[in-house]
N, C-alpha and C. Protein backbone atom coordinates (compact mmCIF):
# COMPACT_ATOMS: atom_id res chain seq x y z
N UNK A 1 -26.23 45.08 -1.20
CA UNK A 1 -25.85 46.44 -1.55
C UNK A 1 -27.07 47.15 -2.11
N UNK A 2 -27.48 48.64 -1.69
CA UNK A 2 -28.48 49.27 -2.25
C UNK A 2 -28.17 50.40 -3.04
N UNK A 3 -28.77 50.43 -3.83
CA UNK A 3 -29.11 51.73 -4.76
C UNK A 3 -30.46 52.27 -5.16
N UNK A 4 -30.55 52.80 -5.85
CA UNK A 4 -31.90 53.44 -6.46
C UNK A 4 -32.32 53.38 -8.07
N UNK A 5 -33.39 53.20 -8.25
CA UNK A 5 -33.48 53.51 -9.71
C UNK A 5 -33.66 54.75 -10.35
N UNK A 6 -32.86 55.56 -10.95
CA UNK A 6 -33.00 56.94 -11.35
C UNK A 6 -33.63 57.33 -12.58
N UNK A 7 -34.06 56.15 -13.44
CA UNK A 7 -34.70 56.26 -14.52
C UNK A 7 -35.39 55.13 -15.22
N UNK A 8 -36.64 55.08 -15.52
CA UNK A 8 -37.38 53.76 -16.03
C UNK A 8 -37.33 54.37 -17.67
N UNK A 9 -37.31 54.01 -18.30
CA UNK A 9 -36.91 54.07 -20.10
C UNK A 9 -38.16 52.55 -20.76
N UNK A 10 -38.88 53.61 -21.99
CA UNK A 10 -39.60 52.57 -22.88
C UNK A 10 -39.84 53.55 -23.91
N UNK A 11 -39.93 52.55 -25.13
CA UNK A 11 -40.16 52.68 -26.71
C UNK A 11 -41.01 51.81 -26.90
N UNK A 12 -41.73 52.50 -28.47
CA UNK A 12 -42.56 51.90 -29.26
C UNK A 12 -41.64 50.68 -30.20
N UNK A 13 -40.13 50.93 -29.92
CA UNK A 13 -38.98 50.21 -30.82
C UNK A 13 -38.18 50.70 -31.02
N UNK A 14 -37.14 50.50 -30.75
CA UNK A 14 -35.89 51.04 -31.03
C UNK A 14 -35.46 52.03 -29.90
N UNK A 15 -34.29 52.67 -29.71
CA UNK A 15 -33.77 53.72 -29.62
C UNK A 15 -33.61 55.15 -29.80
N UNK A 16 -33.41 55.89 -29.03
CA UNK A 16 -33.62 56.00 -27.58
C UNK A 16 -34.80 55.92 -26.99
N UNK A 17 -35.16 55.40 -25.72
CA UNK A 17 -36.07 55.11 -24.78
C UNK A 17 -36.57 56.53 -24.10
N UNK A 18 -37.83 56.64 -23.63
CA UNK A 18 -37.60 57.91 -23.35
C UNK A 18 -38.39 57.49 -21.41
N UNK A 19 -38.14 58.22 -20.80
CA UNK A 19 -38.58 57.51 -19.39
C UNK A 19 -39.90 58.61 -19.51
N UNK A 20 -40.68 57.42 -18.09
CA UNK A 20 -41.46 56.89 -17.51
C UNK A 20 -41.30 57.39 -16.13
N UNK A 21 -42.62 57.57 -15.70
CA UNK A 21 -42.17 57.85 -14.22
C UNK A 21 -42.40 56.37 -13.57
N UNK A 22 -42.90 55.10 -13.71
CA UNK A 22 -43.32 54.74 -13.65
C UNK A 22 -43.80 53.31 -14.47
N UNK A 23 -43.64 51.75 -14.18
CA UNK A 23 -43.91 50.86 -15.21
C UNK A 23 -44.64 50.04 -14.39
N UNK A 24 -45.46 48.64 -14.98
CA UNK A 24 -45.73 47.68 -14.25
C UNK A 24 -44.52 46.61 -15.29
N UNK A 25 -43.94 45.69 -14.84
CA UNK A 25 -42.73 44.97 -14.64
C UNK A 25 -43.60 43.19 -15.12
N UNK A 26 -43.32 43.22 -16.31
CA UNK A 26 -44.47 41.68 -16.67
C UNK A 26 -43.23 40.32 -17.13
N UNK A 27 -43.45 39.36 -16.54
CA UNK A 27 -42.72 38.57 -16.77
C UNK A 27 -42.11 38.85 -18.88
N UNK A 28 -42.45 39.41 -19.96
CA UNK A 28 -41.90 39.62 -20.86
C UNK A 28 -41.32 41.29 -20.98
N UNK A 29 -41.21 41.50 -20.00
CA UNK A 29 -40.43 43.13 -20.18
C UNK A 29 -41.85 43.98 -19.46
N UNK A 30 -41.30 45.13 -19.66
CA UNK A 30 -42.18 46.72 -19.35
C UNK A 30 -43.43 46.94 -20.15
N UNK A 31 -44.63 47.02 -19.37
CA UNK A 31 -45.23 47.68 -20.22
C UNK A 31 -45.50 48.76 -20.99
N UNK A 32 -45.76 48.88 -22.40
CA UNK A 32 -45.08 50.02 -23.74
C UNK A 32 -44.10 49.75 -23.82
N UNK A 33 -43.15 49.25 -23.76
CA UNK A 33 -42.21 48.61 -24.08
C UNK A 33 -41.50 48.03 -24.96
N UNK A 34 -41.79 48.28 -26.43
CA UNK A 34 -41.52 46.86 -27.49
C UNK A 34 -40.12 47.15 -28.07
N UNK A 35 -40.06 45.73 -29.14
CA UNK A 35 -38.78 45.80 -29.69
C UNK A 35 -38.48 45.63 -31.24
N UNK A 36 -38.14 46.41 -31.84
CA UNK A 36 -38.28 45.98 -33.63
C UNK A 36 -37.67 44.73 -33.47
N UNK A 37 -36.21 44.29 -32.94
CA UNK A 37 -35.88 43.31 -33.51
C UNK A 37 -35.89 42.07 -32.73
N UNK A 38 -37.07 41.88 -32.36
CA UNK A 38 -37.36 40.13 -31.58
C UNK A 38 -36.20 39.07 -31.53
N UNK A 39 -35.42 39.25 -32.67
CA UNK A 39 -34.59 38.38 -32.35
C UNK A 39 -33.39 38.48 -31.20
N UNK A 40 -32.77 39.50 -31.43
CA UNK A 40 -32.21 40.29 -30.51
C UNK A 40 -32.71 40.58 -28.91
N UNK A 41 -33.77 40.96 -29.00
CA UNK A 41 -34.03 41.80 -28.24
C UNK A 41 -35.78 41.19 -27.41
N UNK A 42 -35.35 41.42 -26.41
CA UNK A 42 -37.11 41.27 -25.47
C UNK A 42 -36.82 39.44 -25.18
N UNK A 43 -38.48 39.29 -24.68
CA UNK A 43 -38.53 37.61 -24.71
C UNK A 43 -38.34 37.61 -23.53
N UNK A 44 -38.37 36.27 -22.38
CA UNK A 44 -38.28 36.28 -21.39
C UNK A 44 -37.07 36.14 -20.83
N UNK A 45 -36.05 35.77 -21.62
CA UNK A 45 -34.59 36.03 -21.31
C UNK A 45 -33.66 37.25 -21.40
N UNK A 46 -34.41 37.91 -21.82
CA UNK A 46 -33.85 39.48 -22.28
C UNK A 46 -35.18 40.74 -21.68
N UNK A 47 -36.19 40.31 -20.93
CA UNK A 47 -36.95 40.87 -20.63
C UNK A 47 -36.98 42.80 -20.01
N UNK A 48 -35.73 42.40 -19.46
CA UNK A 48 -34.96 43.56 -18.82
C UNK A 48 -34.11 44.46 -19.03
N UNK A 49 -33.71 45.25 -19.67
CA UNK A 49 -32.52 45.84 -19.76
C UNK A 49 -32.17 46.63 -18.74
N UNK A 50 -30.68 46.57 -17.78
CA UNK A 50 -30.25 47.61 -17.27
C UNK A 50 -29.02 47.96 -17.17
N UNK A 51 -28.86 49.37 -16.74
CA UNK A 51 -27.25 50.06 -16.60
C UNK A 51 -26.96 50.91 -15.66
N UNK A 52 -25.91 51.15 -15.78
CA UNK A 52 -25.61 51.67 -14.24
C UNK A 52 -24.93 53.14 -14.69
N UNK A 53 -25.85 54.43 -13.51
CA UNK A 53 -25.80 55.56 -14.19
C UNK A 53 -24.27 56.16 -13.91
N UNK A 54 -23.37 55.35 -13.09
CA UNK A 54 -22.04 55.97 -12.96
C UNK A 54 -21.58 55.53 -13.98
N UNK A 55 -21.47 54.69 -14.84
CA UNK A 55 -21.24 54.12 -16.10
C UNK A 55 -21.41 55.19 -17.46
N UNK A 56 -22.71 56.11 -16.99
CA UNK A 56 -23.33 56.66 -18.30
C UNK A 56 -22.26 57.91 -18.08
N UNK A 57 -22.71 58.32 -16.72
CA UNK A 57 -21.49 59.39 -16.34
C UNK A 57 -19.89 59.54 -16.73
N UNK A 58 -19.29 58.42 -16.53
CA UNK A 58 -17.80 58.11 -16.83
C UNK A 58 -18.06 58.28 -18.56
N UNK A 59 -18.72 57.45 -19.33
CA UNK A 59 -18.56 57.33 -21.35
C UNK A 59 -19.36 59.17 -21.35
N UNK A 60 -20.15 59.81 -20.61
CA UNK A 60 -20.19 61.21 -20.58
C UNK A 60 -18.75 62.17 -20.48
N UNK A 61 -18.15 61.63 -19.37
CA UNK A 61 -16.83 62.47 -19.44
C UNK A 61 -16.04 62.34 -20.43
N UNK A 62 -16.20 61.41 -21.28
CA UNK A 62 -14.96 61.08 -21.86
C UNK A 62 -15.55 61.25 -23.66
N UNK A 63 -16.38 62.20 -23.15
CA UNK A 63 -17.67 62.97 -24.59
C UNK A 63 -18.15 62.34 -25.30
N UNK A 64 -18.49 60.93 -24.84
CA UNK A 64 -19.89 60.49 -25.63
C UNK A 64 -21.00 61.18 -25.22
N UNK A 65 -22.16 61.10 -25.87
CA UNK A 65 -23.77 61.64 -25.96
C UNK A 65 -24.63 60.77 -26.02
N UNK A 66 -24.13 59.94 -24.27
CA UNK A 66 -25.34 59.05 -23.72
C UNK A 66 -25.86 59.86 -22.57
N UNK A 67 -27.05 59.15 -21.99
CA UNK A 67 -27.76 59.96 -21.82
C UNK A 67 -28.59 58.66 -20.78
N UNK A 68 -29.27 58.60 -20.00
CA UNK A 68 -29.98 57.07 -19.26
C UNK A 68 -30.67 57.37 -20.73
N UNK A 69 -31.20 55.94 -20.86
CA UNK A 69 -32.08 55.48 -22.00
C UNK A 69 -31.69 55.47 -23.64
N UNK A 70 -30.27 56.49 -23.74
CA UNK A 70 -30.16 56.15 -25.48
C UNK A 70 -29.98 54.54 -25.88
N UNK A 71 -28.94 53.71 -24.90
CA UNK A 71 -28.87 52.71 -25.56
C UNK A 71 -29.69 51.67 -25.18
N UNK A 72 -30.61 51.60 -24.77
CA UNK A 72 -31.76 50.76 -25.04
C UNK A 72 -32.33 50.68 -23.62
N UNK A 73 -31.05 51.05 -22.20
CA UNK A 73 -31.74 50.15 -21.25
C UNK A 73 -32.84 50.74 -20.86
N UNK A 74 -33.89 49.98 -19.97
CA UNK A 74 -35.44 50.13 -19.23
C UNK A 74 -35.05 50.44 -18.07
N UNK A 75 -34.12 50.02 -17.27
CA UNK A 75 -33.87 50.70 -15.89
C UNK A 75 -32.65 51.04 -15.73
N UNK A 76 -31.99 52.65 -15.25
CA UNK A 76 -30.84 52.90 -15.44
C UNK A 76 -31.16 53.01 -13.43
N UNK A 77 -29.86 52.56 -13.33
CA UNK A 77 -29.70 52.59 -11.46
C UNK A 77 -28.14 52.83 -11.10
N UNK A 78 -28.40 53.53 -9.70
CA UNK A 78 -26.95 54.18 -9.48
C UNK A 78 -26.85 53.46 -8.23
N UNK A 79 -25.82 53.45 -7.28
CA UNK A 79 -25.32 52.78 -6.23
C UNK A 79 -25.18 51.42 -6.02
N UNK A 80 -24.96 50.84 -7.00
CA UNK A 80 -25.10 49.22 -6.70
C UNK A 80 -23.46 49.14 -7.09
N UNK A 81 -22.74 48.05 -6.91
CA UNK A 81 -22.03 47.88 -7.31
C UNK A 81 -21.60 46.85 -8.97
N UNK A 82 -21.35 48.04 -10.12
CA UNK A 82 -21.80 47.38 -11.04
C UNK A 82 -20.87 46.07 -11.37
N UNK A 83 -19.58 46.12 -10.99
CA UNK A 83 -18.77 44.69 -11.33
C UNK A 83 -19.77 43.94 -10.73
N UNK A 84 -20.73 43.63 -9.61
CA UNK A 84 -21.39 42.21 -8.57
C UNK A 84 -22.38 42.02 -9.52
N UNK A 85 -23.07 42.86 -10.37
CA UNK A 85 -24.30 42.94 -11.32
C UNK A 85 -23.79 41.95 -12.67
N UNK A 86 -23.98 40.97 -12.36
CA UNK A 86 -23.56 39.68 -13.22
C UNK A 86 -24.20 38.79 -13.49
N UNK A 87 -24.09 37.97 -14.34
CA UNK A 87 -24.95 37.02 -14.87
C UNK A 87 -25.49 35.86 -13.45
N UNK A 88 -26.32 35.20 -13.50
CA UNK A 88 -27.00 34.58 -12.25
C UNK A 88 -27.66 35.70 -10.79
N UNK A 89 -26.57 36.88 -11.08
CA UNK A 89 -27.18 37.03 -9.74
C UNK A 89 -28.46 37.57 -9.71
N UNK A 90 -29.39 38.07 -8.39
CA UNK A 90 -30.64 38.95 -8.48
C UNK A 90 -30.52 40.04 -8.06
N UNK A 91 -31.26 40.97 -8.47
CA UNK A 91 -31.53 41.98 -8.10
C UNK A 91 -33.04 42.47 -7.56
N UNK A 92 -33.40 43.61 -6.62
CA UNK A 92 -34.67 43.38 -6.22
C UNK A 92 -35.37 45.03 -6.52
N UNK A 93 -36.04 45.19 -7.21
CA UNK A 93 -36.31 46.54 -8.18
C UNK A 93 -37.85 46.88 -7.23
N UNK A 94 -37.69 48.01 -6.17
CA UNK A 94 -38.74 48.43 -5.83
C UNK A 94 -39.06 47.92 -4.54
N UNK A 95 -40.46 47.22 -4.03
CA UNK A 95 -40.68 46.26 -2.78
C UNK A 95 -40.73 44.78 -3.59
N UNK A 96 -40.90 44.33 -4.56
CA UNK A 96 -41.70 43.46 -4.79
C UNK A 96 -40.52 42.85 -6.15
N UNK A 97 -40.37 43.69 -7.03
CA UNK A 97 -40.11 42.91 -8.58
C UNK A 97 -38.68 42.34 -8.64
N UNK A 98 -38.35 41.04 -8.60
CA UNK A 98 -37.32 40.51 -8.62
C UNK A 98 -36.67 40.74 -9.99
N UNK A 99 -35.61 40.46 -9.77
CA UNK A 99 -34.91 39.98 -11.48
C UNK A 99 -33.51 39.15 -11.53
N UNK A 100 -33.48 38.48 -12.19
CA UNK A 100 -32.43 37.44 -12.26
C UNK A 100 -31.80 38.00 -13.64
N UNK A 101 -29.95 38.31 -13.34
CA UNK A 101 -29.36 38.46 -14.78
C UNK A 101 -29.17 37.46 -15.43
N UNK A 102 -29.23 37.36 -17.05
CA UNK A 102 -29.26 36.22 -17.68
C UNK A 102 -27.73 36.55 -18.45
N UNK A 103 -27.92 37.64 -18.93
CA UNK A 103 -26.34 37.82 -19.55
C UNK A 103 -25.99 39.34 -20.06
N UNK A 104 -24.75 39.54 -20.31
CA UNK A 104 -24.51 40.61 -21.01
C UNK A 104 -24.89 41.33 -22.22
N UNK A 105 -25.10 42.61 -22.47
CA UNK A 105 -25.85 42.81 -24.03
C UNK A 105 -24.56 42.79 -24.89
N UNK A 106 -24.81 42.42 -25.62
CA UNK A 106 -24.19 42.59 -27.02
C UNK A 106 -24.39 43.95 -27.69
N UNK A 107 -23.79 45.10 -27.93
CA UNK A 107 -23.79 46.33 -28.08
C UNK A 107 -24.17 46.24 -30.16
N UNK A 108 -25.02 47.19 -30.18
CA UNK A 108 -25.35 47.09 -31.97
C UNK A 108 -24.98 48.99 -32.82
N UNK A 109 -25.43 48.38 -33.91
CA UNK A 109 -24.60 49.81 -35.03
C UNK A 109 -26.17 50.47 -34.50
N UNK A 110 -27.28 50.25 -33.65
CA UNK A 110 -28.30 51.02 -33.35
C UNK A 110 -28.07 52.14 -32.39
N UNK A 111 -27.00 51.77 -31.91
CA UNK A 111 -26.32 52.97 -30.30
C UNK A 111 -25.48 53.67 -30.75
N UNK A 112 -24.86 53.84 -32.10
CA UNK A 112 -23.81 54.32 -32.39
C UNK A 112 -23.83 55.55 -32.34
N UNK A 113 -24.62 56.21 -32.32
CA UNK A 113 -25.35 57.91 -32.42
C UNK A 113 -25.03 58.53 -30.41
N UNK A 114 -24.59 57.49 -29.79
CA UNK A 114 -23.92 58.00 -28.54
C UNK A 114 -23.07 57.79 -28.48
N UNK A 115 -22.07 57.56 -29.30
CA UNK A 115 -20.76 57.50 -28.94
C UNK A 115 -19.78 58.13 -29.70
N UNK A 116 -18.99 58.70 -29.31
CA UNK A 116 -18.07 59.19 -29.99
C UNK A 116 -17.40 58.38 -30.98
N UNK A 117 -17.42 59.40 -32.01
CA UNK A 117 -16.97 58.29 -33.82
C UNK A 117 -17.56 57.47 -33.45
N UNK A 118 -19.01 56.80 -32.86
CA UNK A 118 -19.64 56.08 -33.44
C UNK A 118 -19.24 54.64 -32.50
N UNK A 119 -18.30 54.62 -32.20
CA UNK A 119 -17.70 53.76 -31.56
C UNK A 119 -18.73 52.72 -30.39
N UNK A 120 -19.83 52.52 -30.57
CA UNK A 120 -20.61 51.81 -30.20
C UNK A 120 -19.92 50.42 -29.13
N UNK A 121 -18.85 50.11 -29.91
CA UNK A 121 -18.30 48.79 -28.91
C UNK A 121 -18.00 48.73 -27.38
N UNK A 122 -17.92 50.12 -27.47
CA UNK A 122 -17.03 50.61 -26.08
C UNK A 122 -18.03 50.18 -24.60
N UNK A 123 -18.83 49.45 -24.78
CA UNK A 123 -20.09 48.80 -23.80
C UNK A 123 -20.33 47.64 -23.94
N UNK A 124 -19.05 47.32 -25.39
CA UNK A 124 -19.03 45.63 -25.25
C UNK A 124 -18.28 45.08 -23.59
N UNK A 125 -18.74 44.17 -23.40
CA UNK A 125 -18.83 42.91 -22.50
C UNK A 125 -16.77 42.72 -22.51
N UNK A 126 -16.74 41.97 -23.75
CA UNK A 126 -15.51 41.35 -24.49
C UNK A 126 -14.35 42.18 -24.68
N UNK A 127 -15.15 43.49 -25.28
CA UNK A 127 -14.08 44.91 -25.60
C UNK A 127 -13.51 45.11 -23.99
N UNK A 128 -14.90 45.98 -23.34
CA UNK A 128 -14.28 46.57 -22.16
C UNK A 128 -15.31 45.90 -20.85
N UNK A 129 -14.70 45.02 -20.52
CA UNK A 129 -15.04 44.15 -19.07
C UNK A 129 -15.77 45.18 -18.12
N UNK A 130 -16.89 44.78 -17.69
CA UNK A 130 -17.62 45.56 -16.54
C UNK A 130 -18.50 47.39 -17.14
N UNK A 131 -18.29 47.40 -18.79
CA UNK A 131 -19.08 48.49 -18.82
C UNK A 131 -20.13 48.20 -19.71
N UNK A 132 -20.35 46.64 -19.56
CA UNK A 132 -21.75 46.02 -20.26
C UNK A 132 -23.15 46.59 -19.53
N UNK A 133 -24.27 46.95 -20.64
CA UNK A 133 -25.42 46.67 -20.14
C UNK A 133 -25.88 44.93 -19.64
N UNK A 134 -26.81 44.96 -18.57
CA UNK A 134 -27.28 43.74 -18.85
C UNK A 134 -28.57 43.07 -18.83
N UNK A 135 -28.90 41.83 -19.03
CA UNK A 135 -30.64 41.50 -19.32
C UNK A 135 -30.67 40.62 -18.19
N UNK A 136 -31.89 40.55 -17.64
CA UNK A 136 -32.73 39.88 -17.02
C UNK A 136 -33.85 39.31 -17.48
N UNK A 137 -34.00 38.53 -16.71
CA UNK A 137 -35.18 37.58 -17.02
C UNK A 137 -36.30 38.20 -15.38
N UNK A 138 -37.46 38.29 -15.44
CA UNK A 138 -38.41 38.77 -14.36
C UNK A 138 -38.86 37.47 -13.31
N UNK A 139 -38.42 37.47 -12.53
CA UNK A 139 -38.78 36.19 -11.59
C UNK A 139 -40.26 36.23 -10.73
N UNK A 140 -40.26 37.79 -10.21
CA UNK A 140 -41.13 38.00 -9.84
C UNK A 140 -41.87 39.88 -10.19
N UNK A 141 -43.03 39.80 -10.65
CA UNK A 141 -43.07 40.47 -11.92
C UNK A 141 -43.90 41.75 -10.70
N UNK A 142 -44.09 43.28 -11.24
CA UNK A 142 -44.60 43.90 -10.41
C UNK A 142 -43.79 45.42 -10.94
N UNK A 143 -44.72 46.54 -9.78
CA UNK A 143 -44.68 48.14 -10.46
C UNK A 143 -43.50 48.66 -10.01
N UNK A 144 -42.76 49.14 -10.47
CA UNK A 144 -41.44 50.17 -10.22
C UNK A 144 -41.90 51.66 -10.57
N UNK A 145 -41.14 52.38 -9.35
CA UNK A 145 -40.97 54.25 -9.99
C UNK A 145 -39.80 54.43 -9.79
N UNK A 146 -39.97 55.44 -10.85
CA UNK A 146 -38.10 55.99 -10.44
C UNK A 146 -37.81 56.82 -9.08
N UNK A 147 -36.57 56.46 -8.38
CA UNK A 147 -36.90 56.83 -6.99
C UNK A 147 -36.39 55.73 -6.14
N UNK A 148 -37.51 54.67 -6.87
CA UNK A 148 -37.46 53.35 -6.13
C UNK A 148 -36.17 52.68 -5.92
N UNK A 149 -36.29 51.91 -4.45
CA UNK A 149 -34.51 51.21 -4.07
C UNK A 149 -34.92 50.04 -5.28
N UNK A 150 -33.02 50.21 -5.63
CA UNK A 150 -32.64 48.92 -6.11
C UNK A 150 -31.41 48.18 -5.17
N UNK A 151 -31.69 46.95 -5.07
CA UNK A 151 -30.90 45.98 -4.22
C UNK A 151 -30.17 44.84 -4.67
N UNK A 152 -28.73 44.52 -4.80
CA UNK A 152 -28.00 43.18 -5.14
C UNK A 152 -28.51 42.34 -3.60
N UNK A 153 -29.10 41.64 -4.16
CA UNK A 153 -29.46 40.60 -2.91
C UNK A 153 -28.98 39.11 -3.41
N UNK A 154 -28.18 38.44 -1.62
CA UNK A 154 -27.52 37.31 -1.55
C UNK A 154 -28.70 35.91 -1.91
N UNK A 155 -28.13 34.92 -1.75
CA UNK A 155 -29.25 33.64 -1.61
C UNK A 155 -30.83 33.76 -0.67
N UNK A 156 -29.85 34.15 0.32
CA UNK A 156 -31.16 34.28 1.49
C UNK A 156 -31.98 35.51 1.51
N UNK A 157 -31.97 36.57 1.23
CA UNK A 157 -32.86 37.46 0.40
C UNK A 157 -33.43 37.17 -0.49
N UNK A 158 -32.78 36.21 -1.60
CA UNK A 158 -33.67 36.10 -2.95
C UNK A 158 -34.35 35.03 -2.51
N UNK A 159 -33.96 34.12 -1.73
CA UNK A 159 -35.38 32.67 -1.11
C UNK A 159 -36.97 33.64 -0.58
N UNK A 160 -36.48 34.81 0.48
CA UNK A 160 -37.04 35.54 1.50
C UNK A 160 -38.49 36.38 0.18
N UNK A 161 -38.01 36.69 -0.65
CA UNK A 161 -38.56 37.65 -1.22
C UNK A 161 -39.24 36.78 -2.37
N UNK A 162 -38.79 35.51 -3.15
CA UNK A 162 -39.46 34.49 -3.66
C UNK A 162 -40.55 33.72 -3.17
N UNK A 163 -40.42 33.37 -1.72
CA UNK A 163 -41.37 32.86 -0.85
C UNK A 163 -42.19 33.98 -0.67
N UNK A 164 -42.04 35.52 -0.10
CA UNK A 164 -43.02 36.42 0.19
C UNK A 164 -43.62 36.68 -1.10
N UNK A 165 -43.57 36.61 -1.92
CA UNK A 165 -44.07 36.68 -3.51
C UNK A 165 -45.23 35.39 -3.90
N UNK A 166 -44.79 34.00 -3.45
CA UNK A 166 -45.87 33.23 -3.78
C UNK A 166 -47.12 33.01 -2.33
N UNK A 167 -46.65 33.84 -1.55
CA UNK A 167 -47.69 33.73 -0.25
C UNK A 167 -49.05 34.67 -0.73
């Protein structure tokens, strides 16, 4: 399934992200990129943040004041199908930059400033199924623009594009 990336998002720390036309994609996250709270956040298991902009659209209608990038993610992308965007699978960001999901974010009192009353949970995982952000880990590391296709790719795409990566 294809989509596009409509927005690349980075901070000096914290929230909101402000986009980029433009990143190079490093096995520990985006470059400019950082994170106040290391524990939480970044590392090579969390390297990635992304969300899906029909997502931002829908918590928009329903008058929160998100926006791509308030709540933390680095790549906001539209046309994919976000229920398939799940833990294990890959995704293929651009020609080149792979990414493997590692898991769902855990939503913090740092996003609360987009949501109506504050209500920050409403992107929990647990709360409300399928309107999680999520992290990746970088498999194969490389430049994204916004613009650029994003792709849910099966087994044999992600072998195809792993092998064309170490050639």
């Amino acid at each position: 399934m294809s989509g596009r990336i409509v927005q690349i998002s980075i901070s000096r720390g914290g929230v909101p992200k402000t986009a980029v036309a433009q990143a190079r994609v490093t096995p520990v996250g985006l470059e400019g990129d950082a994170h106040r709270n290391t524990e939480h956040h970044g590392g090579a298991e969390r390297a990635v943040c992304l969300y899906a902009m029909e997502a931002i659209t829908s918590l928009r209608a329903e008058g929160h004041a998100i926006e791509p990038g308030t709540i933390g993610e680095n790549v906001t992308v539209e046309g994919l199908d976000w229920s398939a965007v799940a833990p294990e699978c890959h995704l293929l960001l651009g020609d080149t930059v792979l990414l493997q999901i590692t898991r769902y974010t855990s939503p913090c009192m740092n996003i609360m400033r987009a949501f109506k009353g504050g209500d920050f949970t409403r992107v929990s995982q647990k709360r409300h199924p399928g309107w999680s952000r999520v992290y990746a880990r970088v498999l194969v590391p490389g430049r994204i623009r916004q613009g650029d296709p994003a792709r849910l790719l099966d087994e044999v795409e992600t072998a195809e594009v792993t092998a064309a990566a170490s050639r």
